[in-house]
N, C-alpha and C. Protein backbone atom coordinates (compact mmCIF):
# COMPACT_ATOMS: atom_id res chain seq x y z
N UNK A 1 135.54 141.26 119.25
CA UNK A 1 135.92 140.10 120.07
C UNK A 1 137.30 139.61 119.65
N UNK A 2 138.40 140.16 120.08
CA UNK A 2 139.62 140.17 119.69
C UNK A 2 140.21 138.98 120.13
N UNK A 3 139.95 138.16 121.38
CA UNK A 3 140.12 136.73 121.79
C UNK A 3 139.09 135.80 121.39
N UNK A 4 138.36 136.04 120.90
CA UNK A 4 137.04 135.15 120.41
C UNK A 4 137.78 133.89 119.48
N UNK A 5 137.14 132.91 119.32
CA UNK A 5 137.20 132.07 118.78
C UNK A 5 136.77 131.88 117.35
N UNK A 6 137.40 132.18 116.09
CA UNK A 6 137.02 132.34 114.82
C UNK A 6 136.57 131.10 114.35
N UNK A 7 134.82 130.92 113.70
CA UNK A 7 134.69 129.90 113.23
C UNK A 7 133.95 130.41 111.86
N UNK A 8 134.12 129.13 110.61
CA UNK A 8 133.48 129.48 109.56
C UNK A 8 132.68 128.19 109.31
N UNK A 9 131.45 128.73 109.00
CA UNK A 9 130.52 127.29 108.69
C UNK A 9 130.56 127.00 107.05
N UNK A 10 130.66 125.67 106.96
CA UNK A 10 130.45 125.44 105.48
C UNK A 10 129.58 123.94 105.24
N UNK A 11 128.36 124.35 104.91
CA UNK A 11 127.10 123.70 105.19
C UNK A 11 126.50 124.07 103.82
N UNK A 12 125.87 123.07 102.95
CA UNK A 12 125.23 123.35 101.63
C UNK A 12 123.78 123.81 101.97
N UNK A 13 123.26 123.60 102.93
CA UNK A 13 122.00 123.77 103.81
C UNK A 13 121.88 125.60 104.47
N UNK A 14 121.32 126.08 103.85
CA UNK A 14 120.92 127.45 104.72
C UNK A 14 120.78 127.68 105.85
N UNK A 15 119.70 126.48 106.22
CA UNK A 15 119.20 126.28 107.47
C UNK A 15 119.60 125.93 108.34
N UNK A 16 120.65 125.04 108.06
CA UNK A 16 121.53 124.69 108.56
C UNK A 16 122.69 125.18 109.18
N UNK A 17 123.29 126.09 108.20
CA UNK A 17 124.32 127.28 108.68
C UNK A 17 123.38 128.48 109.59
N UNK A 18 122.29 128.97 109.64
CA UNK A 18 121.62 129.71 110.28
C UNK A 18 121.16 129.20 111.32
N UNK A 19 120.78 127.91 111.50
CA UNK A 19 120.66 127.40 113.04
C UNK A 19 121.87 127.38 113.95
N UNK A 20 123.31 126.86 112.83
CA UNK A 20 124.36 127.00 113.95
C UNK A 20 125.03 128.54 113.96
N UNK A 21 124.84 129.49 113.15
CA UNK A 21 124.96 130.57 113.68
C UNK A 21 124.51 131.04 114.70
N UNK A 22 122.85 131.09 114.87
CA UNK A 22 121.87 131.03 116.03
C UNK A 22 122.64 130.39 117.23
N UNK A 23 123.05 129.17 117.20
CA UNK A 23 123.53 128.85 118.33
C UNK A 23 125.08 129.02 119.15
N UNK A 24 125.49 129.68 117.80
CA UNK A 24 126.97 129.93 118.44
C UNK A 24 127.10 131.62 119.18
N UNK A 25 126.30 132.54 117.90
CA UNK A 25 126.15 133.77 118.53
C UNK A 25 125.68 134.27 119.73
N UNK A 26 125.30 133.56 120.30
CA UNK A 26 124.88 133.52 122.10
C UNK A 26 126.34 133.39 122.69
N UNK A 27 127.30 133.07 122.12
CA UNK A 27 128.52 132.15 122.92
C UNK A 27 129.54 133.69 123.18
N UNK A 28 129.94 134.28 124.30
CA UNK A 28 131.03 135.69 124.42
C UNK A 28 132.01 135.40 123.83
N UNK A 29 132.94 133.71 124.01
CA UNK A 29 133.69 133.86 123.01
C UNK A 29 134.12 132.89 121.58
N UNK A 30 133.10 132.80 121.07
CA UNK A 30 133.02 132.10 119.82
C UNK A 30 132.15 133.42 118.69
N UNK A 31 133.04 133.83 117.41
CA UNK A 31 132.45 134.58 116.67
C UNK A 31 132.36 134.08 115.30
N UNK A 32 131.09 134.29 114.41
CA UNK A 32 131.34 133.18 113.49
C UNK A 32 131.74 134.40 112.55
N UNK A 33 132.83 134.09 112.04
CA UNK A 33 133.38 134.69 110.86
C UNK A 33 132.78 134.89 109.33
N UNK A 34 132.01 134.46 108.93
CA UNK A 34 131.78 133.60 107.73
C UNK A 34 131.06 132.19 107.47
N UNK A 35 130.62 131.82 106.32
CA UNK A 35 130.10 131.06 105.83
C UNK A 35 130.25 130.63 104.31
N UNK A 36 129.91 129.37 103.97
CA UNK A 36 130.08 128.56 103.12
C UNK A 36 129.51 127.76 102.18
N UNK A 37 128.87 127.37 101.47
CA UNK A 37 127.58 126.45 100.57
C UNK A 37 128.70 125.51 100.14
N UNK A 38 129.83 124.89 99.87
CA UNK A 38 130.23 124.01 99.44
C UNK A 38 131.82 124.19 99.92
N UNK A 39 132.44 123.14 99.42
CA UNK A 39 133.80 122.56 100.05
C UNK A 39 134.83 123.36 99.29
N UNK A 40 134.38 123.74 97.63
CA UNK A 40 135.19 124.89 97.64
C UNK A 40 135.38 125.80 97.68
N UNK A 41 133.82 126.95 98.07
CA UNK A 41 134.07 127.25 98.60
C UNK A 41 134.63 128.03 100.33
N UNK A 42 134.94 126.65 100.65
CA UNK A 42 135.03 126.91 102.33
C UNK A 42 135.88 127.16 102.19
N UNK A 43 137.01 126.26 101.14
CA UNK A 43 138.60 126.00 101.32
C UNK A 43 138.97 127.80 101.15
N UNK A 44 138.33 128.49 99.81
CA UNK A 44 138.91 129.95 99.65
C UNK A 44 138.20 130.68 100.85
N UNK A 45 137.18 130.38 101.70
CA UNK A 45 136.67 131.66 102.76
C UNK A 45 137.92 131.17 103.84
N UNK A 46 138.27 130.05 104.20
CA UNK A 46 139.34 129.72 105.03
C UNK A 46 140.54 130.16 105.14
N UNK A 47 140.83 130.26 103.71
CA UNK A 47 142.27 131.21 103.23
C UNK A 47 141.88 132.46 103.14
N UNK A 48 140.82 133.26 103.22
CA UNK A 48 140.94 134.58 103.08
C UNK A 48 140.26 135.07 104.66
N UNK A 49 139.30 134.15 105.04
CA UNK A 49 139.54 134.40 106.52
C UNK A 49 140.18 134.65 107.72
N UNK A 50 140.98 133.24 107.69
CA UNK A 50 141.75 132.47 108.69
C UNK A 50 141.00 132.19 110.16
N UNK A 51 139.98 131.76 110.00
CA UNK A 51 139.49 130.48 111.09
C UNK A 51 140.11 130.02 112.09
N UNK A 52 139.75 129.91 113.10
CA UNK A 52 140.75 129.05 114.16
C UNK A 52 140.00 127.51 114.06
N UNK A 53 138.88 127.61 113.59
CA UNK A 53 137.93 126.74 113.85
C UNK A 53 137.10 126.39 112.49
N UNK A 54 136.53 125.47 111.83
CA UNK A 54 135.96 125.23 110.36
C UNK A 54 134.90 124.40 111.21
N UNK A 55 133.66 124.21 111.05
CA UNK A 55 132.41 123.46 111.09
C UNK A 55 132.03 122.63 109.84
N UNK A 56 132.32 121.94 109.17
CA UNK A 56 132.32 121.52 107.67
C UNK A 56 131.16 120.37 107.80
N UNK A 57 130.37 120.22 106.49
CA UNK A 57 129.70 119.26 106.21
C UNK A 57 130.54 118.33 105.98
N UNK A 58 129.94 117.33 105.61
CA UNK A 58 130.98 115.66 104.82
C UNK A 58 129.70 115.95 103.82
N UNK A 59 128.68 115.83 103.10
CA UNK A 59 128.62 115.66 101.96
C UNK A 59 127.70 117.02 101.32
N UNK A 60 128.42 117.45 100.33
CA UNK A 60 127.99 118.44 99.81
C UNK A 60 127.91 118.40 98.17
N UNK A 61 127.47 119.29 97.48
CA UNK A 61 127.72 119.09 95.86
C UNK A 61 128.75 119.85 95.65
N UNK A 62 129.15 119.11 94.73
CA UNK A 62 130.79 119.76 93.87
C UNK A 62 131.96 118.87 95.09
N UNK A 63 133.06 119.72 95.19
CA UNK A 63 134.09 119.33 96.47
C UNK A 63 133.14 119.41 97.69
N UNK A 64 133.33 117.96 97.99
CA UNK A 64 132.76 117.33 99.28
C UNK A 64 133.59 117.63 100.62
N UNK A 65 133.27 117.72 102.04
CA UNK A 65 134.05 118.04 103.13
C UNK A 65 135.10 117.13 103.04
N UNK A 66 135.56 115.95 102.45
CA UNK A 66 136.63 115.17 102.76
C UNK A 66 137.78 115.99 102.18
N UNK A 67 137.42 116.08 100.74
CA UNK A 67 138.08 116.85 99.42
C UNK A 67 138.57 118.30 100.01
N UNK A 68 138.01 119.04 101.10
CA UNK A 68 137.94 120.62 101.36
C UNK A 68 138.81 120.14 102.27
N UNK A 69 139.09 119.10 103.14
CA UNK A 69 140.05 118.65 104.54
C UNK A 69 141.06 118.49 103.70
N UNK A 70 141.13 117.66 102.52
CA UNK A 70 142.72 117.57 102.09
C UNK A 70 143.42 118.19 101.22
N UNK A 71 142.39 119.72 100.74
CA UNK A 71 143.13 120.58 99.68
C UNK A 71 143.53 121.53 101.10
N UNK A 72 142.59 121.96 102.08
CA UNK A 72 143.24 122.80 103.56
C UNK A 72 144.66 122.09 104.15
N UNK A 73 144.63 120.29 104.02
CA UNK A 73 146.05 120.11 104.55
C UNK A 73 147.41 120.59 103.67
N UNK A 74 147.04 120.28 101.84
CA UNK A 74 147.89 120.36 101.27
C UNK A 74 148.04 122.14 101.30
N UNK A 75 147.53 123.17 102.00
CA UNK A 75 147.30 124.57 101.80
C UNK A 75 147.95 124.75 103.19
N UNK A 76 148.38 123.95 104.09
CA UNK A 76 148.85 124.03 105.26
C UNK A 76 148.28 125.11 106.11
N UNK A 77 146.50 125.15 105.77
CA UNK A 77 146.04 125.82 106.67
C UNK A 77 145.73 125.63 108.31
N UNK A 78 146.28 126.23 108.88
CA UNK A 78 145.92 125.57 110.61
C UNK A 78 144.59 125.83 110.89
N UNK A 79 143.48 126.33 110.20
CA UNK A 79 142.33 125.12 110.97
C UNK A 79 142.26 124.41 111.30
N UNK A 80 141.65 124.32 112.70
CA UNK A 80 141.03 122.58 113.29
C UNK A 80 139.51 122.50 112.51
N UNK A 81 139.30 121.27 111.86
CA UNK A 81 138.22 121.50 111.51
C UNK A 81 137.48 120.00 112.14
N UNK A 82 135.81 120.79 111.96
CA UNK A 82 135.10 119.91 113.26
C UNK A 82 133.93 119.44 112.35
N UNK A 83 134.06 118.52 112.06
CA UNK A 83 132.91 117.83 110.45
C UNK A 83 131.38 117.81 111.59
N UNK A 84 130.58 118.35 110.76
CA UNK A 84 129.22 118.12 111.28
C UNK A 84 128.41 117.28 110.62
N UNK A 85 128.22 116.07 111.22
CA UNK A 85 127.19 115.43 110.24
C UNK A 85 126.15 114.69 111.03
N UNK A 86 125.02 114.08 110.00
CA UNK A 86 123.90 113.31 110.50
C UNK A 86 124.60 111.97 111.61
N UNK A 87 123.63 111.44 112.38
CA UNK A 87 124.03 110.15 113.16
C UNK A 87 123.96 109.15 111.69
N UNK A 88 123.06 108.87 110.76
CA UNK A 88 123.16 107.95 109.50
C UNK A 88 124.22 108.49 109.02
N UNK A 89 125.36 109.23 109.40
CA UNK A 89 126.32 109.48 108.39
C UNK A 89 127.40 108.99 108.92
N UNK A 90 127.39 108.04 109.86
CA UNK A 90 128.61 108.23 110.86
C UNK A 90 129.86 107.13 109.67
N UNK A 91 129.47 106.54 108.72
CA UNK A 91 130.35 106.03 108.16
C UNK A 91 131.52 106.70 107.36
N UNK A 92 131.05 107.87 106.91
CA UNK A 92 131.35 108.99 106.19
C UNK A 92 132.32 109.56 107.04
N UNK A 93 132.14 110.07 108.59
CA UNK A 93 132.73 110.65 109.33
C UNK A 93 134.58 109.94 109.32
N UNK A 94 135.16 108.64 109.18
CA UNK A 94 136.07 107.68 109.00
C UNK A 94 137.09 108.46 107.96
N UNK A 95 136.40 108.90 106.76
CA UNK A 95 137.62 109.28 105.78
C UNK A 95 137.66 110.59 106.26
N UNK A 96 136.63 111.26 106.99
CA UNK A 96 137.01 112.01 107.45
C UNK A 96 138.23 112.59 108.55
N UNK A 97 137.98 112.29 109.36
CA UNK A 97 138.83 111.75 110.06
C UNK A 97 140.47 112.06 109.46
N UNK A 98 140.16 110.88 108.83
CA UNK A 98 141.33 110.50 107.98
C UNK A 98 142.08 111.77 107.12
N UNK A 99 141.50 112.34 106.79
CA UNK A 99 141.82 113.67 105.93
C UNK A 99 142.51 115.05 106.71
N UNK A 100 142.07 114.76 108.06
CA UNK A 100 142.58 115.69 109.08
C UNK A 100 141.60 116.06 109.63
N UNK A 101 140.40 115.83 109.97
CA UNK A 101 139.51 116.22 110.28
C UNK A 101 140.29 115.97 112.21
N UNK A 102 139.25 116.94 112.97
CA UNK A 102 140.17 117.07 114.40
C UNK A 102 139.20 116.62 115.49
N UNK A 103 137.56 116.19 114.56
CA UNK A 103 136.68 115.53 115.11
C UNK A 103 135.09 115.54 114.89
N UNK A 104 133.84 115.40 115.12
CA UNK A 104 132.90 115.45 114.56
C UNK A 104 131.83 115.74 115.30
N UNK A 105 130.77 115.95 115.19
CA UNK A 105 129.56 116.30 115.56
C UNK A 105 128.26 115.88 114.92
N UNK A 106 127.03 115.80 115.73
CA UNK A 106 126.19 115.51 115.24
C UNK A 106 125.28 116.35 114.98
N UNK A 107 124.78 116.85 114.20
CA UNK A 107 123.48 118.09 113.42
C UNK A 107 122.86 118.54 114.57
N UNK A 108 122.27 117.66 115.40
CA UNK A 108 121.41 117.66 116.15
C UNK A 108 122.13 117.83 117.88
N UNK A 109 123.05 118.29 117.54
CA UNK A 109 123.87 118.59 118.87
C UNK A 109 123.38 119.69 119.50
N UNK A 110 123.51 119.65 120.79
CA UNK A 110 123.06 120.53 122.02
C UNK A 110 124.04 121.40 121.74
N UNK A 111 123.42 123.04 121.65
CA UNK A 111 124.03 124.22 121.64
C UNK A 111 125.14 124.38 122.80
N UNK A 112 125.41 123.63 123.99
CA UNK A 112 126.22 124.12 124.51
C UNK A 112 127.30 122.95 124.35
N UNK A 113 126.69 121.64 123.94
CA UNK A 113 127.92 120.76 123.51
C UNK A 113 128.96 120.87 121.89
N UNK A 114 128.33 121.74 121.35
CA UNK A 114 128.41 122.31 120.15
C UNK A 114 129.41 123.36 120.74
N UNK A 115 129.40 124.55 121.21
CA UNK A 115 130.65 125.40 121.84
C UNK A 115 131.26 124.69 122.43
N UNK A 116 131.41 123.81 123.27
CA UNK A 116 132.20 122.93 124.35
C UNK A 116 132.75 122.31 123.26
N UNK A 117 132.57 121.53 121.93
CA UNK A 117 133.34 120.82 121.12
C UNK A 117 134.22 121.88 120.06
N UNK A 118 134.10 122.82 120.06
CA UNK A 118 134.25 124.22 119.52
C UNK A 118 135.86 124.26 120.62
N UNK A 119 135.30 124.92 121.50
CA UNK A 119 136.73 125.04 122.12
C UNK A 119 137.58 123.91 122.79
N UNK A 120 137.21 122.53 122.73
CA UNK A 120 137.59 121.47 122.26
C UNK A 120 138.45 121.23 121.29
N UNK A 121 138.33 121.62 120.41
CA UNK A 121 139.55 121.10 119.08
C UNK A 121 140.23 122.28 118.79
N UNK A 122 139.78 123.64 119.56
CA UNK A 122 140.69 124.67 119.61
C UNK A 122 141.75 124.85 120.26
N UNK A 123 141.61 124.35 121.59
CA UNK A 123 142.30 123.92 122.53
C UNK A 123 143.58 122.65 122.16
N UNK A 124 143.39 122.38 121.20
CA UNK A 124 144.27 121.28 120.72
C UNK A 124 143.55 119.58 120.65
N UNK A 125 142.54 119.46 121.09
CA UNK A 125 141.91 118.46 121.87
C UNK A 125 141.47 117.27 120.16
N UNK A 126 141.29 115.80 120.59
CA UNK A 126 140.79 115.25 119.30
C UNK A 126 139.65 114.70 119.56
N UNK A 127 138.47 114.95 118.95
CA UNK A 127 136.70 114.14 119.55
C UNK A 127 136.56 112.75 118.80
N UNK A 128 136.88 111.95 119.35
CA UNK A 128 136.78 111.16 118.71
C UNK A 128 135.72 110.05 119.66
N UNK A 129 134.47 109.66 119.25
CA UNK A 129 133.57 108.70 119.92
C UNK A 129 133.97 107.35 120.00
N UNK A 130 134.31 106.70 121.11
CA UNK A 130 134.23 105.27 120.96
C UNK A 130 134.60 104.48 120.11
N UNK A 131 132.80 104.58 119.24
CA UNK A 131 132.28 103.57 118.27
C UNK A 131 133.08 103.38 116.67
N UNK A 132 133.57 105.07 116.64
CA UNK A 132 134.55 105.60 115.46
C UNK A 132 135.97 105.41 115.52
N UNK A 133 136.33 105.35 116.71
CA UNK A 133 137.80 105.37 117.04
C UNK A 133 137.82 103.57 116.74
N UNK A 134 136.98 102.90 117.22
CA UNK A 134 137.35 101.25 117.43
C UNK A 134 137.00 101.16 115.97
N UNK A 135 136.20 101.76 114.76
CA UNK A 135 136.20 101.23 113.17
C UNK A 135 137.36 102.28 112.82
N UNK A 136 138.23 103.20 112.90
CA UNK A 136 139.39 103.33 112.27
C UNK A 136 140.59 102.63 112.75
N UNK A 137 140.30 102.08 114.01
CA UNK A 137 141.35 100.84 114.14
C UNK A 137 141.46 99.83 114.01
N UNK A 138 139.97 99.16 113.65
CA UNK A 138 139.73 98.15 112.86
C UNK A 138 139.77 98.33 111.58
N UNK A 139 140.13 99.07 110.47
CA UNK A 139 140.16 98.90 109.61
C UNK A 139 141.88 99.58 108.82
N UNK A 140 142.42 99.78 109.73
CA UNK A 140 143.91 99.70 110.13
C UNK A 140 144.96 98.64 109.80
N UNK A 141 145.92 98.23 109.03
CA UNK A 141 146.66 97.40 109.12
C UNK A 141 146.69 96.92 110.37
N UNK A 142 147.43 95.47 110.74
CA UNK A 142 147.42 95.33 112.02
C UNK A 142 148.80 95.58 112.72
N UNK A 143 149.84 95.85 111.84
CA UNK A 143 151.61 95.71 111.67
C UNK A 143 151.51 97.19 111.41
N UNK A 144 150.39 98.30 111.05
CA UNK A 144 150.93 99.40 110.59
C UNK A 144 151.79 99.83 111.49
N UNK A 145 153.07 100.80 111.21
CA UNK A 145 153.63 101.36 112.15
C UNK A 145 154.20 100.39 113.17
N UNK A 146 154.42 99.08 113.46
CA UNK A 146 155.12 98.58 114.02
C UNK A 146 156.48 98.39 113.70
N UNK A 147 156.74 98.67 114.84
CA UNK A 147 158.23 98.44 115.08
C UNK A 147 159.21 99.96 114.62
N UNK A 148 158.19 101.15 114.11
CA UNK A 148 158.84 102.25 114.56
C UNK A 148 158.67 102.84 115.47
N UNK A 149 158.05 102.05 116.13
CA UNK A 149 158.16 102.77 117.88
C UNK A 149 159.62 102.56 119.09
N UNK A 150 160.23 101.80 118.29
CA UNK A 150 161.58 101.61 118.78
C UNK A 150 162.32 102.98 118.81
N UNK A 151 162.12 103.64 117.83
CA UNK A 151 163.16 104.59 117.41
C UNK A 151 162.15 106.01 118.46
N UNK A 152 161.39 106.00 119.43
CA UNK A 152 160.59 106.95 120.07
C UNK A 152 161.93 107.32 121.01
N UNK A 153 161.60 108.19 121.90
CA UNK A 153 162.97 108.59 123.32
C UNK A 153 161.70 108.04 124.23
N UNK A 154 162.01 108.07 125.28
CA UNK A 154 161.24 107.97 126.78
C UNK A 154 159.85 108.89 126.39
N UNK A 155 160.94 110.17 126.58
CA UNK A 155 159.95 111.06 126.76
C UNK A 155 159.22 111.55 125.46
N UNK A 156 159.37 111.15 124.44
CA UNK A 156 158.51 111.25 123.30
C UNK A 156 157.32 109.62 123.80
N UNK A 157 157.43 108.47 123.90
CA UNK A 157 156.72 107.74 124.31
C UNK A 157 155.75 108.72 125.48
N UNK A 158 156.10 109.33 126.39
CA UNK A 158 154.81 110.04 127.29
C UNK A 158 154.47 110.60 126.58
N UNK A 159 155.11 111.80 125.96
CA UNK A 159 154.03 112.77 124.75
C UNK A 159 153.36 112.50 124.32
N UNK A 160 153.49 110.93 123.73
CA UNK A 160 152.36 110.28 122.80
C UNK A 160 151.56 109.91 123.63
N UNK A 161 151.76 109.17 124.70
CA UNK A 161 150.38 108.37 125.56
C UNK A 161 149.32 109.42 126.12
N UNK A 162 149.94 110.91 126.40
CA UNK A 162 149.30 111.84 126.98
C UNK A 162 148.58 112.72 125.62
N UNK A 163 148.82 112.52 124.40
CA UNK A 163 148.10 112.44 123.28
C UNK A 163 147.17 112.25 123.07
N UNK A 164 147.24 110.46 123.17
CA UNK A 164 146.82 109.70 123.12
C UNK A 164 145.47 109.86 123.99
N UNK A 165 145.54 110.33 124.77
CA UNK A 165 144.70 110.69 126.12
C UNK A 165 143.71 111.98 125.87
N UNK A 166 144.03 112.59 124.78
CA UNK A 166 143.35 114.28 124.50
C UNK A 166 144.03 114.83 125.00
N UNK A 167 145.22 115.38 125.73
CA UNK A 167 145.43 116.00 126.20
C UNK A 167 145.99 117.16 125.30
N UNK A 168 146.06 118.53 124.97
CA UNK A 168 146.35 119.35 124.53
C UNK A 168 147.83 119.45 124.62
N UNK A 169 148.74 120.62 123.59
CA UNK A 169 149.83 120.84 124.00
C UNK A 169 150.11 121.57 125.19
N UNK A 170 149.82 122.18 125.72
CA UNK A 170 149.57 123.25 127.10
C UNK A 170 149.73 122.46 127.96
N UNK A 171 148.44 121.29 127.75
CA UNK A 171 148.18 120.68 129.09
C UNK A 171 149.17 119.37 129.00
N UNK A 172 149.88 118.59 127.94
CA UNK A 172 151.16 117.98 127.94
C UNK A 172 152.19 118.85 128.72
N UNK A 173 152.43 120.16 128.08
CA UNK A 173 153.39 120.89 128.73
C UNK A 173 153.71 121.17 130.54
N UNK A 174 152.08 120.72 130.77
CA UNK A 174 152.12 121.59 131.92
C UNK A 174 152.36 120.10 132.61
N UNK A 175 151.41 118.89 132.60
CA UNK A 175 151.73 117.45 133.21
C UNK A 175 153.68 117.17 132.62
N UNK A 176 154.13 117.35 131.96
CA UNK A 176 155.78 117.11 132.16
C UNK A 176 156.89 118.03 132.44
N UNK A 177 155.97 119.72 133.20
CA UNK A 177 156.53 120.44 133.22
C UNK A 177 157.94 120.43 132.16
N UNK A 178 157.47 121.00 131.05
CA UNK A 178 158.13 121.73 129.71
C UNK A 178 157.26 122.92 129.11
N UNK A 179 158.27 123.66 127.99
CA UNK A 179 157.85 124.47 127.58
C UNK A 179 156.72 124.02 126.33
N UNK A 180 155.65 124.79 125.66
CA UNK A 180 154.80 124.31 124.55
C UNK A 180 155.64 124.11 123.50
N UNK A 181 156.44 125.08 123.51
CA UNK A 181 157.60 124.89 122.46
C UNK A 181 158.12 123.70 122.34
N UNK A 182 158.81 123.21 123.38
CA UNK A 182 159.53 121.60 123.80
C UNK A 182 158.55 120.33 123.01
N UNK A 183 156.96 120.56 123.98
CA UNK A 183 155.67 119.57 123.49
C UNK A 183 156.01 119.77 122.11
N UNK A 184 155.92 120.88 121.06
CA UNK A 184 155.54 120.91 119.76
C UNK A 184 156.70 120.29 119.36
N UNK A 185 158.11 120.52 119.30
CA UNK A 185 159.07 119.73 118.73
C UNK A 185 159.06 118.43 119.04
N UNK A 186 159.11 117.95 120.44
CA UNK A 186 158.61 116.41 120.58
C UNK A 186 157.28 115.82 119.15
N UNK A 187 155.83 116.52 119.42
CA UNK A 187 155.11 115.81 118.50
C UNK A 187 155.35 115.98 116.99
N UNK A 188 156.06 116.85 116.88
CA UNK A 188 156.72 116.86 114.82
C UNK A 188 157.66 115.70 115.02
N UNK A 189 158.52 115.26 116.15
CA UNK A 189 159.30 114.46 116.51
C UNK A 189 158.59 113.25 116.28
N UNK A 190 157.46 112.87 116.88
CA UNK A 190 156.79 111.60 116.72
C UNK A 190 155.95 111.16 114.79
N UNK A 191 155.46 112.09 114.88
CA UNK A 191 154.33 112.13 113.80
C UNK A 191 155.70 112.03 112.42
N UNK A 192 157.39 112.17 112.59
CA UNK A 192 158.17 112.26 111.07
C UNK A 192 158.22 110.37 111.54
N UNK A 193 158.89 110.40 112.83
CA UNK A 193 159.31 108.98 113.04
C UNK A 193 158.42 107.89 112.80
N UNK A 194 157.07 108.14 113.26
CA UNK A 194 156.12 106.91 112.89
C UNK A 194 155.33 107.16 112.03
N UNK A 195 155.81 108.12 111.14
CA UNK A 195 155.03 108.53 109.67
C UNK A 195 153.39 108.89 109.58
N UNK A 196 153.32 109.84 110.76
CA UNK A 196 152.06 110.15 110.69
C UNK A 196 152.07 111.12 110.28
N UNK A 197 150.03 111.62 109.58
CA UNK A 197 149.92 112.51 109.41
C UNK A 197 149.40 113.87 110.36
N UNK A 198 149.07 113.56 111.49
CA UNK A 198 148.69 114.47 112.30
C UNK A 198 148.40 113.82 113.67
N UNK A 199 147.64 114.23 114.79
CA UNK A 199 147.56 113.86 115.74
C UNK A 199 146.33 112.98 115.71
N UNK A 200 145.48 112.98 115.44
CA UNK A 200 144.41 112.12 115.34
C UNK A 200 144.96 110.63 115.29
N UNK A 201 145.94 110.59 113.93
CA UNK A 201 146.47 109.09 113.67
C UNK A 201 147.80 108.61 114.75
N UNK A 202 148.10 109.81 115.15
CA UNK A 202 148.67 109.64 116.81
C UNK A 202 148.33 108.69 117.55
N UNK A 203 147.23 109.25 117.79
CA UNK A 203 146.25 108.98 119.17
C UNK A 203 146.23 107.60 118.81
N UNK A 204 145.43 107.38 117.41
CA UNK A 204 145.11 105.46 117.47
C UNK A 204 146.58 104.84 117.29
N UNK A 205 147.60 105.33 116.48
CA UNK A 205 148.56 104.51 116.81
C UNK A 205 149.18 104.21 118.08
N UNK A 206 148.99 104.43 118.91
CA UNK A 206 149.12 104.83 120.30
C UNK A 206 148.04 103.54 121.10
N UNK A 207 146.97 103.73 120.58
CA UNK A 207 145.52 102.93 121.36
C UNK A 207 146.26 101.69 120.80
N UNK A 208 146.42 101.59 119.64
CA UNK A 208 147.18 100.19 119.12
C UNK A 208 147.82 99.65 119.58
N UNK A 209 149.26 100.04 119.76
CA UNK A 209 150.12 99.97 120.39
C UNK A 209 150.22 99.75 121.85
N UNK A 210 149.73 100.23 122.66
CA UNK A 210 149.97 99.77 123.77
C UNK A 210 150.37 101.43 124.79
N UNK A 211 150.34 102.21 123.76
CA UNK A 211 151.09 103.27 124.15
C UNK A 211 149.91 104.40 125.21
N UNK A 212 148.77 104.14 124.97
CA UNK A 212 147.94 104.89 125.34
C UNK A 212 147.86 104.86 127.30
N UNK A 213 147.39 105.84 127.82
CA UNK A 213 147.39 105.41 129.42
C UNK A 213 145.90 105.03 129.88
């Protein structure tokens, strides 16, 4: 499956990684690469893999999924990674987030919303629920990032609102007719100027702001 979608599970749970194997291996193009019992080692199957896609727990023994999100950022691995956790965990899911995480899931997710969130954050896309997005912006400075939005262009302000929106780089590219190339220098453009770390913290600085559509 040479276009397939590379994912690696890293789940301390057996059963756990074998149910979502079960449910992804039905999928033509999602192939699971590999697997994981803890955060470190996901971080080395990730680097010797290369994943398009990571399924990660948030709490495990030894290096926890937060810890495995921010040794993969400082490893500048391009995984999107997609934290799976309990609905009682949703507090946990926040630093996640925060770490680079590209969005989350619940254990108990429907096998086909489970691929659909799969090629979701592959696609460029950020999952972020509601209830999670309104407690990482509540717990947000309220001045963060103000007033470097002055220094945005026009058209870096749309990049962001259409961000802001999920929209992928492709599908930015294609709503401002530009190249992906163009989109990607615009968002390294935004994320040095308003000192973010990735698109996720995009998006809410954006919802904050005023910037969102």
């Amino acid at each position: 499956m040479a276009d397939a979608i590379k994912v690696l599970l890293v789940d301390d749970h057996q059963v756990v990684r074998r149910g979502l194997r079960t449910f992804l291996e039905v999928q033509d193009d999602i192939e699971v690469v590999g697997e994981a019992s803890d955060g470190a080692e996901g971080v080395a199957r990730a680097e010797e893999l290369k994943p398009d896609v990571v399924l990660m727990d948030v709490k495990m023994p030894g290096m926890d999924g937060v810890e495995a999100l921010r040794k993969l950022r400082e490893l500048d691995n391009p995984a999107r990674v997609l934290i799976v956790t309990s609905f009682t965990e949703q507090r946990t899911v926040i630093p996640a987030l925060r770490a680079g995480a590209a969005g989350y899931v619940y254990k108990d997710v429907d096998p086909d919303a489970l691929a659909g969130a799969i090629r979701s954050v592959h696609a460029g896309h950020i999952l972020l629920q509601p209830e999670v997005a309104g407690a990482l912006l509540s717990q947000e400075e309220t001045n963060y990032g103000q007033g470097r939005g002055s220094s945005l262009t026009e058209r870096e302000r749309e990049v962001l609102g259409l961000i802001a929106d999920g929209r992928s780089n492709r599908e930015i590219a294609r709503a401002l007719v530009l190249s992906e190339k163009t989109v990607k220098t615009h968002v390294s453009n935004i994320l040095m100027k308003l000192d973010l770390a990735d698109r996720t913290q995009a998006a809410l600085w954006a919802v904050r702001h005023g910037v969102a559509g």
